[in-house]
N, C-alpha and C. Protein backbone atom coordinates (compact mmCIF):
# COMPACT_ATOMS: atom_id res chain seq x y z
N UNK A 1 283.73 49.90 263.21
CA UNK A 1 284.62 50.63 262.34
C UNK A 1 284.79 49.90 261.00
N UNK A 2 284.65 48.41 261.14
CA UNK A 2 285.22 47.69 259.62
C UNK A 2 283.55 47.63 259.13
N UNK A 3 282.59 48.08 259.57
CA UNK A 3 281.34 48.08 258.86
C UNK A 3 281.60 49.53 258.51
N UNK A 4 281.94 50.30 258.70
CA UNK A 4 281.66 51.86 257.91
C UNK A 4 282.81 51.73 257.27
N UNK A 5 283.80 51.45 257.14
CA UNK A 5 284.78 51.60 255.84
C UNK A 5 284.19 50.52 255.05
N UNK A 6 284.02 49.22 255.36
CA UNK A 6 283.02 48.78 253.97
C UNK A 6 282.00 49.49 253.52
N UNK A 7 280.87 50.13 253.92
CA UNK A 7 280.08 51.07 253.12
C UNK A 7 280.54 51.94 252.79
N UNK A 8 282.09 52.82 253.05
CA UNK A 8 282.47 53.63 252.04
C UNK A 8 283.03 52.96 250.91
N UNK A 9 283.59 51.38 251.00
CA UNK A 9 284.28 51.44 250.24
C UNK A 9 283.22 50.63 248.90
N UNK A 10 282.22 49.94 249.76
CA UNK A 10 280.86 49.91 248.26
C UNK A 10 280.11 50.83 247.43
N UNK A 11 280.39 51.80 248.49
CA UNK A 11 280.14 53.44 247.88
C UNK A 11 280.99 53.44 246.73
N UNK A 12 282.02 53.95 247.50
CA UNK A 12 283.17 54.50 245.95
C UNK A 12 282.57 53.53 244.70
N UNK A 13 283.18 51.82 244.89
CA UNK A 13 282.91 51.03 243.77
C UNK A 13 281.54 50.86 243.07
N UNK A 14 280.55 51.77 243.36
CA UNK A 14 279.37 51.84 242.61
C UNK A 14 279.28 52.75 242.58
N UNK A 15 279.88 54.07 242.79
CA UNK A 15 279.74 55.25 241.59
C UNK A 15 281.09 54.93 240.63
N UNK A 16 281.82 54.76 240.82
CA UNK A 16 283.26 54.17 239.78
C UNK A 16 282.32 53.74 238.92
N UNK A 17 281.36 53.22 238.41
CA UNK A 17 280.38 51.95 237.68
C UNK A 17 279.32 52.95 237.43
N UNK A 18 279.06 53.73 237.90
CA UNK A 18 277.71 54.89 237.35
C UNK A 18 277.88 55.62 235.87
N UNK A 19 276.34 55.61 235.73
CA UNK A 19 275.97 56.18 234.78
C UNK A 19 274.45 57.06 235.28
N UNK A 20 274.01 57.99 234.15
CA UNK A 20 273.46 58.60 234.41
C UNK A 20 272.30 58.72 233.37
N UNK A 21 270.84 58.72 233.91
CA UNK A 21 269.83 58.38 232.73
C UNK A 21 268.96 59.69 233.29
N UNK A 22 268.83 60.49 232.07
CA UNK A 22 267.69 61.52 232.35
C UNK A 22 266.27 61.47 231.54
N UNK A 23 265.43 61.49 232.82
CA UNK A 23 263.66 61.63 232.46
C UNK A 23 263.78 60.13 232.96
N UNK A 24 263.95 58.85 233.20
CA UNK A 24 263.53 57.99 234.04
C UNK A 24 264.64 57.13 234.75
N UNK A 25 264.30 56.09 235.21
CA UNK A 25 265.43 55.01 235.88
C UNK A 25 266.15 54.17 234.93
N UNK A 26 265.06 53.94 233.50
CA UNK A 26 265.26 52.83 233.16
C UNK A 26 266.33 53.21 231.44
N UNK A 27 265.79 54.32 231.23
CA UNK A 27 266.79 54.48 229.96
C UNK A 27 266.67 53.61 228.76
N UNK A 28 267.36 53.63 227.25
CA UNK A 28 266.97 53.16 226.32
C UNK A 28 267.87 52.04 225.69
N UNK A 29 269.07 52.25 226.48
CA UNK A 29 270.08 51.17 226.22
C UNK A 29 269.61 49.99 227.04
N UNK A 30 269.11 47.94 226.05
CA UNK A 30 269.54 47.40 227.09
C UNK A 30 270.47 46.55 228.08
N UNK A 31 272.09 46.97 227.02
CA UNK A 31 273.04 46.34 227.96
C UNK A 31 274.18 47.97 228.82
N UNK A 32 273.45 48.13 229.83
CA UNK A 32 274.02 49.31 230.41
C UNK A 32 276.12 49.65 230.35
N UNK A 33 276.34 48.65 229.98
CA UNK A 33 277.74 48.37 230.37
C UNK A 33 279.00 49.50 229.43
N UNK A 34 278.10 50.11 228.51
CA UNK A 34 278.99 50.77 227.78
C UNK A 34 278.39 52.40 227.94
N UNK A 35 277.56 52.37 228.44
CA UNK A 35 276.70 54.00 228.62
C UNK A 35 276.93 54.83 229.91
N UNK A 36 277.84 55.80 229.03
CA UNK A 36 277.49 56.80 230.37
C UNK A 36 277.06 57.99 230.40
N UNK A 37 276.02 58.06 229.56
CA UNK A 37 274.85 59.18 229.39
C UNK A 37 273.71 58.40 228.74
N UNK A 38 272.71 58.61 229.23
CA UNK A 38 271.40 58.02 228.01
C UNK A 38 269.96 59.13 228.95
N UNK A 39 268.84 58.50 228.10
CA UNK A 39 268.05 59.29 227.80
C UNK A 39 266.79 58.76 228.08
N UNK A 40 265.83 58.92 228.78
CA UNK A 40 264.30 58.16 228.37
C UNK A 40 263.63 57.96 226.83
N UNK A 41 262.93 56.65 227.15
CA UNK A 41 262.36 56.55 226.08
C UNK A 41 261.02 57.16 225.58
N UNK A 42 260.95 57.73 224.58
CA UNK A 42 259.36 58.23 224.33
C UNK A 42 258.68 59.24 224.88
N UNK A 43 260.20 60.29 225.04
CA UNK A 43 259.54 61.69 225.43
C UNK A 43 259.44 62.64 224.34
N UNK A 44 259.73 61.88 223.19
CA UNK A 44 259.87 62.99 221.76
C UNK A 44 260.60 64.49 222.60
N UNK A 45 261.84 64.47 222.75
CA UNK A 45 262.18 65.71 222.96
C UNK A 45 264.24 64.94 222.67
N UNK A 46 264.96 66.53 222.74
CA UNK A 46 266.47 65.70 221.92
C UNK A 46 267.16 66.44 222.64
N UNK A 47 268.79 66.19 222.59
CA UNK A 47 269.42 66.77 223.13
C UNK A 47 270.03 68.66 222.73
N UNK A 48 269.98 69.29 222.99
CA UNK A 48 270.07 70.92 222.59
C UNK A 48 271.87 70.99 223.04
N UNK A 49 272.36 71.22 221.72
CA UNK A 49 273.78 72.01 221.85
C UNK A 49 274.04 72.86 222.20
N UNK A 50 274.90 73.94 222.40
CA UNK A 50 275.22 74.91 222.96
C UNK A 50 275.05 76.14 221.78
N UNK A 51 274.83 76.98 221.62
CA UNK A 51 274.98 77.79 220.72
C UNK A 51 275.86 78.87 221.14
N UNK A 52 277.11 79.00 219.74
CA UNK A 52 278.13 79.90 219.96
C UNK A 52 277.77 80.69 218.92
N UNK A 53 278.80 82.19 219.49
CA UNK A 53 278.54 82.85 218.21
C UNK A 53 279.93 83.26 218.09
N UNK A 54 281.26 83.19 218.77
CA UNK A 54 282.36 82.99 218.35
C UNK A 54 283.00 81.60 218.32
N UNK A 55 283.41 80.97 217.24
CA UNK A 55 283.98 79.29 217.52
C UNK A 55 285.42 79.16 218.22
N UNK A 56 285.49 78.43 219.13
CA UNK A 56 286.13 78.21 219.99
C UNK A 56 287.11 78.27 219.37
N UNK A 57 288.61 78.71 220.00
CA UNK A 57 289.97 78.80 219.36
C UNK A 57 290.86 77.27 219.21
N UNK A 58 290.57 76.67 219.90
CA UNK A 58 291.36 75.24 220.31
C UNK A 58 290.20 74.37 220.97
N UNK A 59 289.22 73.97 220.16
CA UNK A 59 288.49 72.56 221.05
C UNK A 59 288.88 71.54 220.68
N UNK A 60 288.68 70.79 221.73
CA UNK A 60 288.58 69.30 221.81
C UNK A 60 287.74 68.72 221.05
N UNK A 61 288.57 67.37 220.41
CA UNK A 61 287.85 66.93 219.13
C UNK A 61 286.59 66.09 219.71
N UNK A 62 285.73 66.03 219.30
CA UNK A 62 284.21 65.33 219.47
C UNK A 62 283.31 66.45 219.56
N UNK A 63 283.77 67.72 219.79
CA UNK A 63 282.91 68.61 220.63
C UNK A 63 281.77 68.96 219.32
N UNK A 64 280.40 69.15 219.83
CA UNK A 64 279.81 69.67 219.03
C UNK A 64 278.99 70.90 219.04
N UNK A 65 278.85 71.81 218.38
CA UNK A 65 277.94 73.26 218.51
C UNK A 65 276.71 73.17 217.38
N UNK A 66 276.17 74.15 217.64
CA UNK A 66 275.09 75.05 216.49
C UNK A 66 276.13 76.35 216.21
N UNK A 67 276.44 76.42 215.17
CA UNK A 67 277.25 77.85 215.01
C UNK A 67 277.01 79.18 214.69
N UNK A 68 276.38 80.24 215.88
CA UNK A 68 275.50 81.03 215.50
C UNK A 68 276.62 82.49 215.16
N UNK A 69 277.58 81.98 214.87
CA UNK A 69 278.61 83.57 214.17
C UNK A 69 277.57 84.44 213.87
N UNK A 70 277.19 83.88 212.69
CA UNK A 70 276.22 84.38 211.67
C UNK A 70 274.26 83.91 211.78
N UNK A 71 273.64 84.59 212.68
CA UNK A 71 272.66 84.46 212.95
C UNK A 71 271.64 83.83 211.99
N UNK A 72 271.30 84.42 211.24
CA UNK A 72 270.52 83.77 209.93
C UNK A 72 270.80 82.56 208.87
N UNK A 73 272.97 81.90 209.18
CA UNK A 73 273.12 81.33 208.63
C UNK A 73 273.74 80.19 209.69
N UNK A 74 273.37 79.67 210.27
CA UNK A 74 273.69 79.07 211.89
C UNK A 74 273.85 77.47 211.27
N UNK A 75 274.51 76.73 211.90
CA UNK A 75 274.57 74.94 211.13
C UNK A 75 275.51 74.37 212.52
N UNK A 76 274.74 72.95 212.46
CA UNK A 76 275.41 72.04 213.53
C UNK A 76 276.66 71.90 212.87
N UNK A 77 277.75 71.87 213.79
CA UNK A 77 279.21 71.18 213.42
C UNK A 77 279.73 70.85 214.15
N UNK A 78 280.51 70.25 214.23
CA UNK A 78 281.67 69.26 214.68
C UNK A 78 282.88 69.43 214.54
N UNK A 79 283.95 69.18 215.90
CA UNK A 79 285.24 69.45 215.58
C UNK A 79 285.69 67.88 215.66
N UNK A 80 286.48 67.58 214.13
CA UNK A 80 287.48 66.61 214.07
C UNK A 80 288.40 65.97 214.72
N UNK A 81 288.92 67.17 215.20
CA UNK A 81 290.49 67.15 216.00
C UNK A 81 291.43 68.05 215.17
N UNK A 82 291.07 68.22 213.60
CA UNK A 82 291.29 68.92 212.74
C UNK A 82 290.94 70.19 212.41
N UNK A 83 289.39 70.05 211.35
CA UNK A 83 288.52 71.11 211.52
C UNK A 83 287.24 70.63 211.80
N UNK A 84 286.65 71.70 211.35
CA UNK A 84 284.84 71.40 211.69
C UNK A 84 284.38 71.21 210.73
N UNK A 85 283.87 69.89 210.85
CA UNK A 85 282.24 69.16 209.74
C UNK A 85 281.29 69.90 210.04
N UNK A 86 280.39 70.43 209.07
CA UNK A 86 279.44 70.69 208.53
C UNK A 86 278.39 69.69 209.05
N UNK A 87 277.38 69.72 210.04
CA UNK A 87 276.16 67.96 210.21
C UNK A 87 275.15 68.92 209.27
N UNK A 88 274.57 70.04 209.48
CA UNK A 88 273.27 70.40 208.76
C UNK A 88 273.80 70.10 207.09
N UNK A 89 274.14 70.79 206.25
CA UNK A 89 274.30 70.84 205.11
C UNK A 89 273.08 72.22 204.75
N UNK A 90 272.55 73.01 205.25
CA UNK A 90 272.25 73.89 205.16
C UNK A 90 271.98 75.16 206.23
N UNK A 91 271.51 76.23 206.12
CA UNK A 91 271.63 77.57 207.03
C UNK A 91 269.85 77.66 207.49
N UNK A 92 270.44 77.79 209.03
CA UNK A 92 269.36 77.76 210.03
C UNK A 92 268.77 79.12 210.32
N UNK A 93 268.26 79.99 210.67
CA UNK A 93 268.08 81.50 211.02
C UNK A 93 267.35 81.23 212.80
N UNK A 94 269.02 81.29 213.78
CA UNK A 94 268.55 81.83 214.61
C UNK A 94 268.39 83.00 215.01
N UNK A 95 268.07 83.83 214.46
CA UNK A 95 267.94 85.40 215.10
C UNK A 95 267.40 85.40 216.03
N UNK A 96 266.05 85.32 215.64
CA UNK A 96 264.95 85.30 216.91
C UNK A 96 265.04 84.05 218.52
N UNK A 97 265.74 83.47 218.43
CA UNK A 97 266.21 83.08 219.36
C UNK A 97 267.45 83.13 219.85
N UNK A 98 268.65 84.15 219.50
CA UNK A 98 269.45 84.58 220.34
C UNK A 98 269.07 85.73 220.93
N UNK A 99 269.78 85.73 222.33
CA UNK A 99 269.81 87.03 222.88
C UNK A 99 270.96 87.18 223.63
N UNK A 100 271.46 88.62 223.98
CA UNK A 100 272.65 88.94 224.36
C UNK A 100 273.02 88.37 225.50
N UNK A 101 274.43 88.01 225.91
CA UNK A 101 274.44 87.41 227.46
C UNK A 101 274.38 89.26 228.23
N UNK A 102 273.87 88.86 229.58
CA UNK A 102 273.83 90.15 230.38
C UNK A 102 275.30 90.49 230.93
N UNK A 103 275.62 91.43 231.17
CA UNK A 103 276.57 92.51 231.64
C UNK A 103 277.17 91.11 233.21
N UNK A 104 278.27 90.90 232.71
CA UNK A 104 279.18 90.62 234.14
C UNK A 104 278.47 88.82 234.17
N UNK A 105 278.18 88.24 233.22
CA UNK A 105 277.86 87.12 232.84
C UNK A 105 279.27 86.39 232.44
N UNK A 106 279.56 85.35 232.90
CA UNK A 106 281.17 84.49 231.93
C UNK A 106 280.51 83.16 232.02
N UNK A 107 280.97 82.20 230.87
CA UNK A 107 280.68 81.00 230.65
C UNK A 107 281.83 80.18 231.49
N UNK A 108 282.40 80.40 232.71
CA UNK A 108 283.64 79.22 232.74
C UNK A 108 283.14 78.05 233.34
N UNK A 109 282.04 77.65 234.13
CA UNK A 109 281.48 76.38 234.71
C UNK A 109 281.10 75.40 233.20
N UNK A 110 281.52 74.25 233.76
CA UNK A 110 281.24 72.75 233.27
C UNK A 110 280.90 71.94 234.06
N UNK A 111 280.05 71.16 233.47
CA UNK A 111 279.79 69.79 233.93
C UNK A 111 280.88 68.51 233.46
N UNK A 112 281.46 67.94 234.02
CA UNK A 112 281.54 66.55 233.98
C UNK A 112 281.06 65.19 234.62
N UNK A 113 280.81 64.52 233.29
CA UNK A 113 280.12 62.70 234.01
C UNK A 113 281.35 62.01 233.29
N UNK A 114 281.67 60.83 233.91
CA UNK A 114 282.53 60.02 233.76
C UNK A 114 283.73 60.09 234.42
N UNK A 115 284.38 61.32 235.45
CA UNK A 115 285.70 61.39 235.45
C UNK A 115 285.46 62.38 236.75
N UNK A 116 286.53 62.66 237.51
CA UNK A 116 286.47 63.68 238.57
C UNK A 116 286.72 65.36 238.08
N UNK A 117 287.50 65.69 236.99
CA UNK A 117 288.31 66.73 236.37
C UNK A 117 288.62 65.94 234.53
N UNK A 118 288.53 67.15 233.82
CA UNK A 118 288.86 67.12 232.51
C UNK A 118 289.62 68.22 231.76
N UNK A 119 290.30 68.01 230.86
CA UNK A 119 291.19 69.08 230.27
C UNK A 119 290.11 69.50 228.93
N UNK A 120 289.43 68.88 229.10
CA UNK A 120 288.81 69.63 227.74
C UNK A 120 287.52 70.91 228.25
N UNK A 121 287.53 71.52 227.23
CA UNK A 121 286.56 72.76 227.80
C UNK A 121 285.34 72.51 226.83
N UNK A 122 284.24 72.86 227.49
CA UNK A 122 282.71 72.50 227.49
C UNK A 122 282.09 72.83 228.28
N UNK A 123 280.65 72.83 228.33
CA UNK A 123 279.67 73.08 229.25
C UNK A 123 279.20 71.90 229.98
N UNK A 124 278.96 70.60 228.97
CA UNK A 124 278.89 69.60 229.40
C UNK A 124 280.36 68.16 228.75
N UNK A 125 280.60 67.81 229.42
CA UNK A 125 281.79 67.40 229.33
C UNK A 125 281.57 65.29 229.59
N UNK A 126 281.69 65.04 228.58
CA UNK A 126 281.81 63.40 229.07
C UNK A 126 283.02 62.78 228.34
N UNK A 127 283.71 62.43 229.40
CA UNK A 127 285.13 61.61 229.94
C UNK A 127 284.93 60.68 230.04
N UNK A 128 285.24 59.77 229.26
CA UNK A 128 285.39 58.06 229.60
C UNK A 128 285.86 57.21 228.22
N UNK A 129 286.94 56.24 228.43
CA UNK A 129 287.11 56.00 227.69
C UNK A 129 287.00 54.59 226.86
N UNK A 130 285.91 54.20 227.43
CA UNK A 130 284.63 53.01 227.89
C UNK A 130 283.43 53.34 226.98
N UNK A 131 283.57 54.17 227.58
CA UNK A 131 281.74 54.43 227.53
C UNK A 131 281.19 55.45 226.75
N UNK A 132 280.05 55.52 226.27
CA UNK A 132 279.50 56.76 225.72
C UNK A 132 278.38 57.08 225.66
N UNK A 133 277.73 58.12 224.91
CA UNK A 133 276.47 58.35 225.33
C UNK A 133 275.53 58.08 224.13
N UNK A 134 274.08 57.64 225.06
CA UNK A 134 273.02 57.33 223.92
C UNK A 134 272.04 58.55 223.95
N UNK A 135 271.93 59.22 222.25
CA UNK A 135 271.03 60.23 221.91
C UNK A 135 269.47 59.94 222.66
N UNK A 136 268.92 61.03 223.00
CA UNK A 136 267.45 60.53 223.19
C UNK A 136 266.63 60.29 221.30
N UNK A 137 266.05 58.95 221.70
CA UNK A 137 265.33 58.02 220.72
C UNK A 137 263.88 58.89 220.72
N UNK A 138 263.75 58.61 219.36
CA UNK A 138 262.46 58.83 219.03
C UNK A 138 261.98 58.49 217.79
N UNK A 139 260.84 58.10 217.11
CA UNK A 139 260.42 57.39 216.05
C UNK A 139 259.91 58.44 215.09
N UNK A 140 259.81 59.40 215.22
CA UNK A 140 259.75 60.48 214.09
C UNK A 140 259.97 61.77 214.64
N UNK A 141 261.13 62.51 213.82
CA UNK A 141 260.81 64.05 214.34
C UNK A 141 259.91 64.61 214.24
N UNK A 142 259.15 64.54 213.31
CA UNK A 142 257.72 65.31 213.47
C UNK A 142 256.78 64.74 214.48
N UNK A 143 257.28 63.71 214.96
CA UNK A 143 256.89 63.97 216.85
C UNK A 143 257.25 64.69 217.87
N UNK A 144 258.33 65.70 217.51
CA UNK A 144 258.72 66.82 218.57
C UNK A 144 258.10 68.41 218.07
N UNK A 145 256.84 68.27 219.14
CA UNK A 145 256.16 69.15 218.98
C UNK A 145 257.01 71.13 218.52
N UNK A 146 257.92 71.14 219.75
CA UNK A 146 258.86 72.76 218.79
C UNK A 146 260.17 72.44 219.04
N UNK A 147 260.63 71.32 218.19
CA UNK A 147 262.47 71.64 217.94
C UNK A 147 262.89 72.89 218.40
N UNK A 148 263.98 73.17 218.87
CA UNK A 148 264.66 73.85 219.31
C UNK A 148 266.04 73.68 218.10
N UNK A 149 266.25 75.34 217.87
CA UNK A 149 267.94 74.92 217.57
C UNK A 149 269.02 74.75 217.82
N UNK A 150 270.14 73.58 217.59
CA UNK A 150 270.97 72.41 218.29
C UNK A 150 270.58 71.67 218.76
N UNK A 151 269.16 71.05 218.18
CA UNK A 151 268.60 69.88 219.07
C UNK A 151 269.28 68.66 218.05
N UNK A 152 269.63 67.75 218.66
CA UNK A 152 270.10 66.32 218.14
C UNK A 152 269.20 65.17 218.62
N UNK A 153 269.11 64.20 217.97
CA UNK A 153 267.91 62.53 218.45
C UNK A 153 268.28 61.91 217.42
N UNK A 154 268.20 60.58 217.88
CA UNK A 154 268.46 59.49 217.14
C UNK A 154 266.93 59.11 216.74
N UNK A 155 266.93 58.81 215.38
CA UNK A 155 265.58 58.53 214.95
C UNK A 155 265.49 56.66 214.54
N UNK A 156 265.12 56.07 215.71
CA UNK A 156 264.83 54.91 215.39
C UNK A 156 263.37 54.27 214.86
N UNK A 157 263.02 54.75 213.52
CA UNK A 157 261.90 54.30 213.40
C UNK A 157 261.70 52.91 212.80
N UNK A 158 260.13 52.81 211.74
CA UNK A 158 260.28 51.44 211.29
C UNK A 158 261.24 50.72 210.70
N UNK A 159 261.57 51.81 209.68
CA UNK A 159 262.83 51.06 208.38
C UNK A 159 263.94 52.43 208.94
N UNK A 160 264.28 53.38 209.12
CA UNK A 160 265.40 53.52 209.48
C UNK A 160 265.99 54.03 210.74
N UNK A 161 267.14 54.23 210.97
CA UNK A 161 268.02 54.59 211.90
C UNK A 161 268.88 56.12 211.36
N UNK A 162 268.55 56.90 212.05
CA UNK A 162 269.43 57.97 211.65
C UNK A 162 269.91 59.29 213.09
N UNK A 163 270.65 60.03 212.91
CA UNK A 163 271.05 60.48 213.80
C UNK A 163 270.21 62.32 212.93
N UNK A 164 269.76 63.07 213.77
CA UNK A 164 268.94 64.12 213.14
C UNK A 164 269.04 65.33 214.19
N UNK A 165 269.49 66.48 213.32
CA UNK A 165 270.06 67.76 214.26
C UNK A 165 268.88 68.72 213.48
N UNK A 166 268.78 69.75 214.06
CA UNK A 166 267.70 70.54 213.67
C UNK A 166 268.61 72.11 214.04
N UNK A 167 268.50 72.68 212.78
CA UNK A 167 269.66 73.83 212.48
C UNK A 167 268.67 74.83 213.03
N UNK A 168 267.33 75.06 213.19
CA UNK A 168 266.42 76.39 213.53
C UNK A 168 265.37 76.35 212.10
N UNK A 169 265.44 75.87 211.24
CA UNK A 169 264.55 75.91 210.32
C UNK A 169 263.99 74.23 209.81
N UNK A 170 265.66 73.71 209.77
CA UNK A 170 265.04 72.32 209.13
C UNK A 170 266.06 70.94 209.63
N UNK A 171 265.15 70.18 209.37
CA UNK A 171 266.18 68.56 210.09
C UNK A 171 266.99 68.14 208.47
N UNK A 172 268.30 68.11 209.60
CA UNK A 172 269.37 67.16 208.45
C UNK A 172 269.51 65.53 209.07
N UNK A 173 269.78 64.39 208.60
CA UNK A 173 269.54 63.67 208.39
C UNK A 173 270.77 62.80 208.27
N UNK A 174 271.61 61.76 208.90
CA UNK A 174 272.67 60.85 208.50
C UNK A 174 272.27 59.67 209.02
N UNK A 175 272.77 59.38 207.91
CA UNK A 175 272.34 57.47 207.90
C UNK A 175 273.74 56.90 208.19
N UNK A 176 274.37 55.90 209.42
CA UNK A 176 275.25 55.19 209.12
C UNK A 176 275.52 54.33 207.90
């Protein structure tokens, strides 16, 4: 009996300590201690936002979209806690890649990593107030063979570092 409550209780204390790396084991961060999302290295591919076409009434600040209100004039943004930043600085045209949700379709499922339950609403949801997540890396966007729009990657190449969202037509670009 005191050997199976110790393996539950090394259980619990090593997912309490989890993180989660998608496309391999090994991930791109190498001191794991602050990550609780990351990414493989050197799959040239990025993370894809959600695309809305009404903006949420009350989100939670960090959250980020592609904002497809306006189909032809679509742009990554960001909620403050305030309002929403602008990341593209110009208008994307997703037309051709939206399509209608089907009849008796609702968005209410989320994911959360980091936490059991969250008050914030999302599709994907990361809770922690530790930890955070690393973009999937890549050394040039024009190594991702068809961007998608709301795709985000951190571009670590020779001389710079930048964080790069792709609106449906073109990559915007921030330099810390």
């Amino acid at each position: 009996m005191k050997k199976l409550i110790l393996a539950v209780l090394l259980t619990n204390i090593s997912l309490a300590n989890a993180q989660v790396i998608i496309g391999d084991a090994v991930g791109t961060a190498s001191d794991k201690t602050s990550v609780l999302l990351e990414f493989a290295a050197g799959q040239n591919k990025g993370l894809i936002v959600p695309y809305v076409r009404t903006i949420p009434a009350s989100p939670t600040p960090g959250t980020i979209i592609l904002d497809a209100t306006t189909a032809t004039a679509a742009r990554m943004k960001y909620y403050d806690g305030t309002v929403w930043k602008d990341l593209s600085g110009q208008d994307g045209d997703v037309s051709t890649v939206l399509t209608d949700q089907p009849t008796g379709v609702t968005e209410t499922g989320k994911s959360i990593i980091g936490a059991v339950s969250s008050t914030a609403d999302g599709v994907l949801v990361l809770e922690s107030t530790t930890k955070a997540m690393v973009l999937p890396t890549v050394t040039n966007v024009d190594n991702i063979p068809s961007p998608s729009p709301g795709m985000m990657v951190y571009v670590k190449g020779t001389t710079d570092k930048l964080l790069a969202v792709y609106n449906g037509n073109k990559w915007s670009f921030w330099k810390p």
